[in-house]
Each structure stands twice: as C-alpha cells, then as structure tokens.
Protein backbone atom coordinates (compact mmCIF):
# COMPACT_ATOMS: atom_id res chain seq x y z
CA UNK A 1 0.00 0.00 0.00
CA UNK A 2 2.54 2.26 0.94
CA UNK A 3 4.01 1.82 -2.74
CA UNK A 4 0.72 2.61 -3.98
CA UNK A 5 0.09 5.88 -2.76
CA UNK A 6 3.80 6.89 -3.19
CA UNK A 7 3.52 6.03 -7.01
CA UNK A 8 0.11 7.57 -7.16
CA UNK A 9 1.76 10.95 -5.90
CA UNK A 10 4.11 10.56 -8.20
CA UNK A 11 2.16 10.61 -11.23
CA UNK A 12 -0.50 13.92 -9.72
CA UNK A 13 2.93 15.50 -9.19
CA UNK A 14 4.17 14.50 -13.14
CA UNK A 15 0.24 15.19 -14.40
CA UNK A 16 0.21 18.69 -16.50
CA UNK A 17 -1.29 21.46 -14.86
CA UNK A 18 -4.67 22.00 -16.33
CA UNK A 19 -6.57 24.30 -15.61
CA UNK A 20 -3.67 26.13 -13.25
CA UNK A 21 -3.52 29.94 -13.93
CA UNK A 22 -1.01 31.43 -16.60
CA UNK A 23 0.31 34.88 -16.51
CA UNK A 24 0.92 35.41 -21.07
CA UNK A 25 2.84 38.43 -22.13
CA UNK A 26 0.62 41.49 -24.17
CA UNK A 27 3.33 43.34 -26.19
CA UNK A 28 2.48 46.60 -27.27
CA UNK A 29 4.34 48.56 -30.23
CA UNK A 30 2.63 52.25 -29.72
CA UNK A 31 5.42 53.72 -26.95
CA UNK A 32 4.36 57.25 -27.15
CA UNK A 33 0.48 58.58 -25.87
CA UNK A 34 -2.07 57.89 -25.34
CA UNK A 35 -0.86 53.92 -25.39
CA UNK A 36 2.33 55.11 -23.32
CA UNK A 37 2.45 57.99 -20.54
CA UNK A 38 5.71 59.60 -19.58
CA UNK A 39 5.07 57.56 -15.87
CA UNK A 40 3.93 54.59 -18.03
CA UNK A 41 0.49 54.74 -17.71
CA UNK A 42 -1.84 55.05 -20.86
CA UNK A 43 -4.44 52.88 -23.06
CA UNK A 44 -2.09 49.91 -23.53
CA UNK A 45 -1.88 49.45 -19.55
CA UNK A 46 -5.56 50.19 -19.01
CA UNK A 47 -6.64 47.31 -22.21
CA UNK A 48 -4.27 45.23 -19.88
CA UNK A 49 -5.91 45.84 -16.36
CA UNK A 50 -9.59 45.79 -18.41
CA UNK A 51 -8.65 42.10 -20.41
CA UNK A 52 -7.33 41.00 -17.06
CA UNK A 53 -10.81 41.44 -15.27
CA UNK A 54 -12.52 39.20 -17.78
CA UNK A 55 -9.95 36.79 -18.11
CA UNK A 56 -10.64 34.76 -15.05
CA UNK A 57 -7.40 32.78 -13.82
CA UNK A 58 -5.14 33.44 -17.09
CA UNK A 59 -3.50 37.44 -16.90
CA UNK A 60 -1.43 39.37 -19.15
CA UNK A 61 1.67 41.65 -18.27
CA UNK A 62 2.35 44.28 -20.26
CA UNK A 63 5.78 44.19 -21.99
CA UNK A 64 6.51 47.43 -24.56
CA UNK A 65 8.80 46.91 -27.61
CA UNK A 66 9.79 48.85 -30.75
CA UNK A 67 8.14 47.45 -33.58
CA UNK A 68 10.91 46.38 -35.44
CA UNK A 69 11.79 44.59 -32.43
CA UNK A 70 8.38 42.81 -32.06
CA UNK A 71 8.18 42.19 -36.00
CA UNK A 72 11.63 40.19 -35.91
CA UNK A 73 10.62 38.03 -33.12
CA UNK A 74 7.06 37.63 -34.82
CA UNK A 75 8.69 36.65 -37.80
CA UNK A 76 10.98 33.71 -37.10
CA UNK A 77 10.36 30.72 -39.22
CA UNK A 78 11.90 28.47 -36.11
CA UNK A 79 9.58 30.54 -33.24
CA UNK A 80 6.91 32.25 -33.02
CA UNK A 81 5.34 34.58 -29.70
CA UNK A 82 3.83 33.66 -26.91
CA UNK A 83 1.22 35.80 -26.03
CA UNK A 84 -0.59 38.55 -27.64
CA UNK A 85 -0.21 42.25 -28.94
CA UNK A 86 -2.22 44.69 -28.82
CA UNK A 87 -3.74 47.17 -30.97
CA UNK A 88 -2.34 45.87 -34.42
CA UNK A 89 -4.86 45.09 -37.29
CA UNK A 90 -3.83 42.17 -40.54
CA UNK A 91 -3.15 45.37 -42.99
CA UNK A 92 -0.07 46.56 -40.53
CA UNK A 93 1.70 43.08 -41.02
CA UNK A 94 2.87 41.35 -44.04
CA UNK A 95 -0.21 39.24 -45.66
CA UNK A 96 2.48 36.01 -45.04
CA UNK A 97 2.87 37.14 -41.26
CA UNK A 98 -0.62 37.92 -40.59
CA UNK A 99 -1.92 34.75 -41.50
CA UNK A 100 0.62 33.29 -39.42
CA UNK A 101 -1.38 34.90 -36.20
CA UNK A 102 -5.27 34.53 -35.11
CA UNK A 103 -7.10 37.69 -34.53
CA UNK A 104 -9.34 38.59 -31.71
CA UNK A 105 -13.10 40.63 -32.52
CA UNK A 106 -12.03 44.60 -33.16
CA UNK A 107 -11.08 47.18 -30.31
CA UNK A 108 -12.19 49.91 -31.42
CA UNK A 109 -12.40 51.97 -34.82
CA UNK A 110 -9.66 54.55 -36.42
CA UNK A 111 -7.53 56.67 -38.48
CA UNK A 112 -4.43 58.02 -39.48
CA UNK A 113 -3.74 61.21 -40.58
CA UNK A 114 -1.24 62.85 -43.09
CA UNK A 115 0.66 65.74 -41.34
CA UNK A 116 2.39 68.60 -42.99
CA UNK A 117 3.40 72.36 -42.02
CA UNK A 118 0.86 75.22 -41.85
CA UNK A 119 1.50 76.66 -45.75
CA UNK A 120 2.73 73.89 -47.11
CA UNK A 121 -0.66 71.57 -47.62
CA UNK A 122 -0.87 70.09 -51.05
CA UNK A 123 -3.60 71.90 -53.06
CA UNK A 124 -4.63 68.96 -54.86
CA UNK A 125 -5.83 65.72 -53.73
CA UNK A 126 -4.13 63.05 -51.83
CA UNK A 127 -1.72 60.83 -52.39
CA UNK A 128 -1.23 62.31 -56.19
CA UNK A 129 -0.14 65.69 -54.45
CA UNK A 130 2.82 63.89 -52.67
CA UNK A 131 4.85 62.79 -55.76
CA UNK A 132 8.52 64.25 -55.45
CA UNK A 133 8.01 64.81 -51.86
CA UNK A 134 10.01 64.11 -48.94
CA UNK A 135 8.37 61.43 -46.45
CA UNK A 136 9.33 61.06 -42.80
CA UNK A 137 8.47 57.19 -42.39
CA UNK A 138 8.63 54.88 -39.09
CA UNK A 139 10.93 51.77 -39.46
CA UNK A 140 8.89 48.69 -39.46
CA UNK A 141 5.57 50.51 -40.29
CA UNK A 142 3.13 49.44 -43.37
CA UNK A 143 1.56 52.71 -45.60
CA UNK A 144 -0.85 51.10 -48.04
CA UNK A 145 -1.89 54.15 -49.79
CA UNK A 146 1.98 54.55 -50.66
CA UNK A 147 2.64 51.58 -51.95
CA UNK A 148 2.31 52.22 -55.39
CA UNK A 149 4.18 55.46 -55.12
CA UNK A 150 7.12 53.88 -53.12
CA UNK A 151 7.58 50.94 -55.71
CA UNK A 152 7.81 53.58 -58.76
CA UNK A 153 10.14 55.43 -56.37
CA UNK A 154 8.38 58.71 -56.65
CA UNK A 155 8.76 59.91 -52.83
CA UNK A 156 11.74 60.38 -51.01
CA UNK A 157 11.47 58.21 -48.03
CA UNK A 158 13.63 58.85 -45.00
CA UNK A 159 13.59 56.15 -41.79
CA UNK A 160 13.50 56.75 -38.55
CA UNK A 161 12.67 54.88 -35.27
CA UNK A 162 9.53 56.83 -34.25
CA UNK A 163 6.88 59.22 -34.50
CA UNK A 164 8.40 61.86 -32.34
CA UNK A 165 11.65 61.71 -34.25
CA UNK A 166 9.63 62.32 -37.73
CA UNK A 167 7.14 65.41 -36.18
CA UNK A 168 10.70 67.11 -34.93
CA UNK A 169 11.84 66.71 -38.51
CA UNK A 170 8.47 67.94 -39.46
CA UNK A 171 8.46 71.39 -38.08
CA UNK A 172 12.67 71.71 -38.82
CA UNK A 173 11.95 71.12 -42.45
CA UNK A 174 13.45 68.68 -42.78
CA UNK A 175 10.60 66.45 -44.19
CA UNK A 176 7.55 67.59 -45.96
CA UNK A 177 5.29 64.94 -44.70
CA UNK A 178 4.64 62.55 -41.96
CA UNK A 179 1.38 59.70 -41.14
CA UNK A 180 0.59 59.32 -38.05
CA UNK A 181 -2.31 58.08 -35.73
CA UNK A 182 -5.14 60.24 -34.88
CA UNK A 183 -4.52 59.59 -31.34
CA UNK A 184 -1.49 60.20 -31.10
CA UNK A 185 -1.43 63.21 -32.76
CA UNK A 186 -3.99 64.47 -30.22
CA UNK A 187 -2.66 63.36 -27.39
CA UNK A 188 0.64 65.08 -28.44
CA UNK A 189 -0.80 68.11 -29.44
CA UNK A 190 -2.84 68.72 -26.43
CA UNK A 191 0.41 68.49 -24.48
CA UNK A 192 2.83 70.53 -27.32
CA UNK A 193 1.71 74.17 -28.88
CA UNK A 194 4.43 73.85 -31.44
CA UNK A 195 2.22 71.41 -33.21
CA UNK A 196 -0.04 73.99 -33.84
CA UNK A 197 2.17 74.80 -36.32
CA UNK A 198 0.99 71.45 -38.27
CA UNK A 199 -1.83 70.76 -40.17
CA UNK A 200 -3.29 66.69 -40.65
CA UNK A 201 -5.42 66.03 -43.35
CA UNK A 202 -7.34 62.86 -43.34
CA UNK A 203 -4.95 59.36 -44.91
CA UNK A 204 -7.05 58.50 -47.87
CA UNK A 205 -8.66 54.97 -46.79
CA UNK A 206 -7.08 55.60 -43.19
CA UNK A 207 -9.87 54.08 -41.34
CA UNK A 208 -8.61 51.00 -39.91
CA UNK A 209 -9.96 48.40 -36.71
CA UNK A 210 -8.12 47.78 -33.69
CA UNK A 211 -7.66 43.90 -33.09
CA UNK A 212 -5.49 41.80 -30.43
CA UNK A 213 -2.74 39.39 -32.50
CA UNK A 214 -3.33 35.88 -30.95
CA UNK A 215 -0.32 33.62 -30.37
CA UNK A 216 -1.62 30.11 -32.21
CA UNK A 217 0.64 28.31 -29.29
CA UNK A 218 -2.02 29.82 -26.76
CA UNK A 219 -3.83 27.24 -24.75
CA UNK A 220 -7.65 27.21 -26.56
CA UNK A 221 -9.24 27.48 -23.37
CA UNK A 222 -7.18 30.85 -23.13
CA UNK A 223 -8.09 31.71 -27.14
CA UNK A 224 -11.59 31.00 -26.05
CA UNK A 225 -11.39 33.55 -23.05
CA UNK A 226 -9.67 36.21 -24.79
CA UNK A 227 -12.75 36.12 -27.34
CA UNK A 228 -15.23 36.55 -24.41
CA UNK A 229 -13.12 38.99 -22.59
CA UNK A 230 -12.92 41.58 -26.27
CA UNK A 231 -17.01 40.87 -26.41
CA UNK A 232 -17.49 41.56 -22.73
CA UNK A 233 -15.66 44.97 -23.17
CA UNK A 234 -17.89 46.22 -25.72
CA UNK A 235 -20.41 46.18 -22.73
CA UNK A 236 -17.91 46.82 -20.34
CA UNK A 237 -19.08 50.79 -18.94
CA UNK A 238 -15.03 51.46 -17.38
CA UNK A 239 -13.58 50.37 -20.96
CA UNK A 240 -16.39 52.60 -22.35
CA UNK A 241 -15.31 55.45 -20.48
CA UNK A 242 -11.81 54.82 -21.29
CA UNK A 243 -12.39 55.07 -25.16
CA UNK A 244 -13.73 58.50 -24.42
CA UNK A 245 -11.31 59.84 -22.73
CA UNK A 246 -8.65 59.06 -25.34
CA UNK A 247 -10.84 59.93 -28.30
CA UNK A 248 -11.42 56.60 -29.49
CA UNK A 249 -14.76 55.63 -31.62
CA UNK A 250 -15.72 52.37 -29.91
CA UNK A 251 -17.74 49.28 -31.62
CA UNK A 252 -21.16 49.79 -31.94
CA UNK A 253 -23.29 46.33 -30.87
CA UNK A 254 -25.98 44.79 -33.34
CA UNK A 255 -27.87 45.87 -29.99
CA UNK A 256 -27.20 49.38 -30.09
C-alpha cells in the first residue's frame, strides 16, 4: 500500500497542470500617448488591467517593444510569440505574417492622418499631391496608400525609429510629410503648442480596426477567453469610459 500511494503521488505530481492559472505576455508597439504615458500609464496598460478582469485565472503583463523589435521576433520561421499584442490590425503586417497569427473581434475603430506644415498643404488631392516629396516614415511601419508610389520610387522616403523623431523633422523642415495616428497626434498636441504649427489632413482609406494578434501556441481554453473577454468589453461601462477619454470611436453592438 505504501508503494501505492507513493507512485500515485508521483504521477499527480508528473500530471500537467490543467486548468492552473497562466500569466501570457501582451506586447504593445505604440510607446508614445495615449498607449504610453511619460510615468507609463496610458491605453495599452488600461486594455491590460480591463482584459485581465474578464480573463478569469489566465493574466497578461504588459511588456513594450519597438516594432521592429516585435516584428523580428514575430517573424521567425523556427519561433513564433507567446502571447498577444495589442492594438495591431492584418493590414499593418505582411499578408504572409498575418496569417501566421489569429485575430481577436475589433477594439475599437480609427484613423491616421497625413501631417504637414501650416503653408505647405498640397492643393490637390491626396496621395497624387505627394509625388517628389520628402516622407518622414517609421521603421517597421506598413503605408498602403503609398505603396504604389514607393515601388515607382516617386517619394523620397527617409527612416526613422519613431513618431516623435519624424514630427521634430516635421516642423525643422526637414521632411515635408509625416502619417501618423489620430490619437497620437492628439494626445501630443494637447500636451505641445508647437504642433499647432501642423496641419493633418485625413490618410485616404485611413480608417482602420483595432484587433489583439493571438499567439496560435495559446492554450484554446485561453483563445476561447480572450474572445469573451474583447465581447465583454464592448459592454464593459469602465472600458467605455476609457475610449472616451482618449478619443477613441468604440464598436457599436448589433444591440445598439
């Protein structure tokens, strides 16, 4: 008997942990506001605190990366993340690399914007008005309605590692145009009168969804709750709120 119950301990001890709560990494790839806060606060912390109190015994920590960074380790043919990310959408990725990911329901709706220097707006229409142009891009970032201009090499496309660096070069003259997110360009300019000085004009076809990237090597029963979690904040009044404050235009329900 004694041999019994030692071997039967043995094999609950060696037994996988079903059902035991996970802690999963959410990476984020927007480091400026309103998805990062000087004292690291913002959107991408509070989607992280409002997933967390539908997710029952699995929780996410926040980790924030570059997205060149997250697109390398997204990309490796030999490993893929654990986890999620938040805030992407299939259009920012490489059609290959997105369909190498599951995506949750949408976040929330919204737009970029195309930024240039009071007096020097195109008079014409978008994206014609840009040929010849300089462009201040973000390395690692995806600009459909360029793509066509970019491959016939009519802009002049400079690099650089963020938005920040770009709306500097922006209002030195250095560039003559920038894209960046409505939200970010709002929560920038409420805290920076020099942008003033710029002038956005709407990204032809710029309206985009908000989705969480899904690691395929995530438990289903954690898949499954993720789903439930991005349908219960559609209801969720704090989330709500949250979208509000930032400027965000949330989901509408077939109930609504």
């Amino acid at each position: 008997m004694p041999n019994l119950l030692r071997n039967g301990l043995l094999l609950l001890l060696a037994w996988p942990a079903w059902g035991v709560a996970a802690t999963y990494t959410a990476y984020n790839t927007y480091l400026n506001p309103p998805f990062v806060q000087a004292d690291g606060r913002g959107l991408a912390a509070e989607l992280v605190s409002a997933l967390n109190r539908h997710m029952g015994e699995d929780q996410f920590v926040l980790e924030n990366v570059p997205r060149a960074r997250f697109l390398a380790m997204a990309g490796r043919s030999n490993k893929r993340i654990d986890g999620i990310a938040l805030f992407l959408s299939p259009g920012f990725l490489d059609e290959a690399l997105a369909k190498r990911y599951d995506w949750s329901a949408p976040l929330f709706l919204d737009h970029n914007v195309v930024l240039f220097k009071a007096g020097n707006v195109p008079a014409s229409d978008l994206p014609a008005s840009l040929r010849g142009m300089r462009f201040g891009a973000v390395r690692g970032h995806v600009y459909r309605f360029l793509d066509s201009m970019e491959r016939r090499g009519e802009l002049h496309i400079e690099e650089v590692g963020d938005e920040a660096n770009n709306l500097r070069k922006l209002l030195a003259g250095r560039i003559d145009f920038t894209v960046v997110n409505r939200l970010h360009f709002r929560a920038l300019a409420e805290a920076s009168p020099e942008l003033q000085q710029l002038v956005a004009a709407p990204e032809p076809g710029g309206d985009f969804l908000r989705h969480i990237l899904l690691s395929p090597s995530l438990p289903p029963r954690t898949a499954r709750r993720i789903a439930a979690a991005v349908q219960e904040l559609q209801r969720d009044p704090a989330w709500q709120a949250i979208l509000a404050r930032h400027g965000a235009v949330p989901i509408r329900t077939t109930s609504e």
